[in-house]
Protein backbone atom coordinates (compact mmCIF):
# COMPACT_ATOMS: atom_id res chain seq x y z
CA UNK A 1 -79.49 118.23 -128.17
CA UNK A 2 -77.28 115.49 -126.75
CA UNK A 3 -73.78 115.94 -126.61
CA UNK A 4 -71.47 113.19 -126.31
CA UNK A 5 -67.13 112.85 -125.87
CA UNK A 6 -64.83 111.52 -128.94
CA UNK A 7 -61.28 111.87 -128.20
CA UNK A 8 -62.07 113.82 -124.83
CA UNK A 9 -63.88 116.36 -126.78
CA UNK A 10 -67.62 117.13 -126.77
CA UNK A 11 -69.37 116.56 -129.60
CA UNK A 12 -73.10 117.10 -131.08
CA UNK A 13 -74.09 115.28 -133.90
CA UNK A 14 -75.12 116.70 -137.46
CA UNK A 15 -77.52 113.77 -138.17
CA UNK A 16 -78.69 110.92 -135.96
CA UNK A 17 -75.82 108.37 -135.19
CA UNK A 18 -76.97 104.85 -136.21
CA UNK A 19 -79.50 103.32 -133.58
CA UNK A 20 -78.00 100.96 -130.84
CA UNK A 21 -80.46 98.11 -130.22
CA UNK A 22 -84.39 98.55 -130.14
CA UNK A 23 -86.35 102.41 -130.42
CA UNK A 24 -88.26 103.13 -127.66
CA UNK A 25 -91.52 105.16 -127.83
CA UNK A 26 -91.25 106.68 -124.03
CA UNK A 27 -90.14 109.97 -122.30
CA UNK A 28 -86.35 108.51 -122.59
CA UNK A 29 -85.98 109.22 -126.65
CA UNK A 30 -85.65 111.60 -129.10
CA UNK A 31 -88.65 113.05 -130.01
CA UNK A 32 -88.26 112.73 -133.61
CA UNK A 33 -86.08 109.86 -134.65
CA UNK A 34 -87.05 108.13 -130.87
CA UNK A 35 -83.03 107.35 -130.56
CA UNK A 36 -82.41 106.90 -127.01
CA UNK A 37 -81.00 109.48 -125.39
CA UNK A 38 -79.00 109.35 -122.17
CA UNK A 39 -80.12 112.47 -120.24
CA UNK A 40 -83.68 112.72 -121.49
CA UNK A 41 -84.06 115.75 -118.47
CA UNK A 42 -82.16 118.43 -120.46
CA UNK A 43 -82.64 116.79 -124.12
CA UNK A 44 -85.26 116.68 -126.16
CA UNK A 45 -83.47 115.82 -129.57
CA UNK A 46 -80.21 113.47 -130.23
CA UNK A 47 -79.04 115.72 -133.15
CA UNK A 48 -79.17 119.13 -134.95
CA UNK A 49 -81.11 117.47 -137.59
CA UNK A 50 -84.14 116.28 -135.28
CA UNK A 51 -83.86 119.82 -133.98
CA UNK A 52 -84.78 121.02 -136.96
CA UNK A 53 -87.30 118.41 -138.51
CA UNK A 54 -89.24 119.61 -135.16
CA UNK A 55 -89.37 123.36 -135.94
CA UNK A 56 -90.02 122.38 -139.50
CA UNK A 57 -93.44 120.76 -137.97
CA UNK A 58 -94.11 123.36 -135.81
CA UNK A 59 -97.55 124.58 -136.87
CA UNK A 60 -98.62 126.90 -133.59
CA UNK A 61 -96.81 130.56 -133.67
CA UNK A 62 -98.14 130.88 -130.24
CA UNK A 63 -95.49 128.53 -129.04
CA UNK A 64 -92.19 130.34 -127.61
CA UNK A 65 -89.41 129.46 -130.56
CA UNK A 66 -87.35 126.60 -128.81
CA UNK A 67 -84.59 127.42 -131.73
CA UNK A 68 -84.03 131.07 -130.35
CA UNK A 69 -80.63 132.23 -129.28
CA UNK A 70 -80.27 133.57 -125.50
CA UNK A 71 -80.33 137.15 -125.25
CA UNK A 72 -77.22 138.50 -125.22
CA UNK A 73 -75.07 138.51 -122.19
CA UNK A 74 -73.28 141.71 -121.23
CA UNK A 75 -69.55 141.64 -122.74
CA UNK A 76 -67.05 141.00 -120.02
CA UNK A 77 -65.15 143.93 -118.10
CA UNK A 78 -61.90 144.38 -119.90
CA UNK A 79 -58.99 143.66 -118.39
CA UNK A 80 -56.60 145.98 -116.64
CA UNK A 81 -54.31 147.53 -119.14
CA UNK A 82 -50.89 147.84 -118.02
CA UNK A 83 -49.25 150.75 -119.39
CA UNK A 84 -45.90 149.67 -121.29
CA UNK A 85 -42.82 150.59 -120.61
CA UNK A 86 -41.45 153.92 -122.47
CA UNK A 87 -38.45 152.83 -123.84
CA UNK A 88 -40.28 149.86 -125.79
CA UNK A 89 -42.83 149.86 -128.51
CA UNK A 90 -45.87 147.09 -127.26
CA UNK A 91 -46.73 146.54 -130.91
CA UNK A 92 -42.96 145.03 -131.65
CA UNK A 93 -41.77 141.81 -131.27
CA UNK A 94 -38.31 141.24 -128.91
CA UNK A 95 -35.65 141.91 -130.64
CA UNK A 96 -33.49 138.50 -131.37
CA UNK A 97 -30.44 137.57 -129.52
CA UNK A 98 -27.47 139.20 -130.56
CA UNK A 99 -24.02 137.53 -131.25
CA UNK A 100 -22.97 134.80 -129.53
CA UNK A 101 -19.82 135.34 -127.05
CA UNK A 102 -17.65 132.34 -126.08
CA UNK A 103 -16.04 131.95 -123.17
CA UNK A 104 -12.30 132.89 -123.00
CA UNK A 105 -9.94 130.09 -123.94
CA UNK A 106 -7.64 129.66 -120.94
């Protein structure tokens, strides 16, 4: 699915955004709703919703499941544990600052 950046954050569409100028028919455009798409390489569909439509008309079982999730990674190593300090309880928050203490008035 394409991905694009509103307000420096990446985005993937729902639905298919409004087309920009004329639909092409080639290799460059979403298979389904043939939306131009700008990295036609590693996308095959400009939102979730042509994703689906396509595995909707998927007839052939024999055909790997392009919807599939990866297989799971291993979960990272945890990190070092440092052991805490004895006279403090890790689970408490600092205590707040006491009293205020002026200086002396000279």
């Amino acid at each position: 699915m394409q991905a694009y950046r509103n307000n420096r954050k990446l985005v993937i569409a729902l639905n298919p955004l409004p087309h920009s100028g004329s639909q092409t028919s080639g290799e460059t455009a979403c298979e389904i709703c043939k939306r131009i798409l700008m990295d036609p390489r590693s996308n095959r569909y400009c939102s979730i919703a042509c994703k689906v439509a396509a595995f909707m008309k998927k007839t052939n079982n024999a055909e790997p499941p392009f919807l599939a999730l990866r297989s799971p990674s291993p979960p990272p190593p945890p990190p070092p544990s440092r052991s805490p300090s004895p006279d403090r309880n890790p689970n408490s928050k600092r205590p707040r600052k006491g009293v205020p203490h002026r200086a002396p008035v000279s």
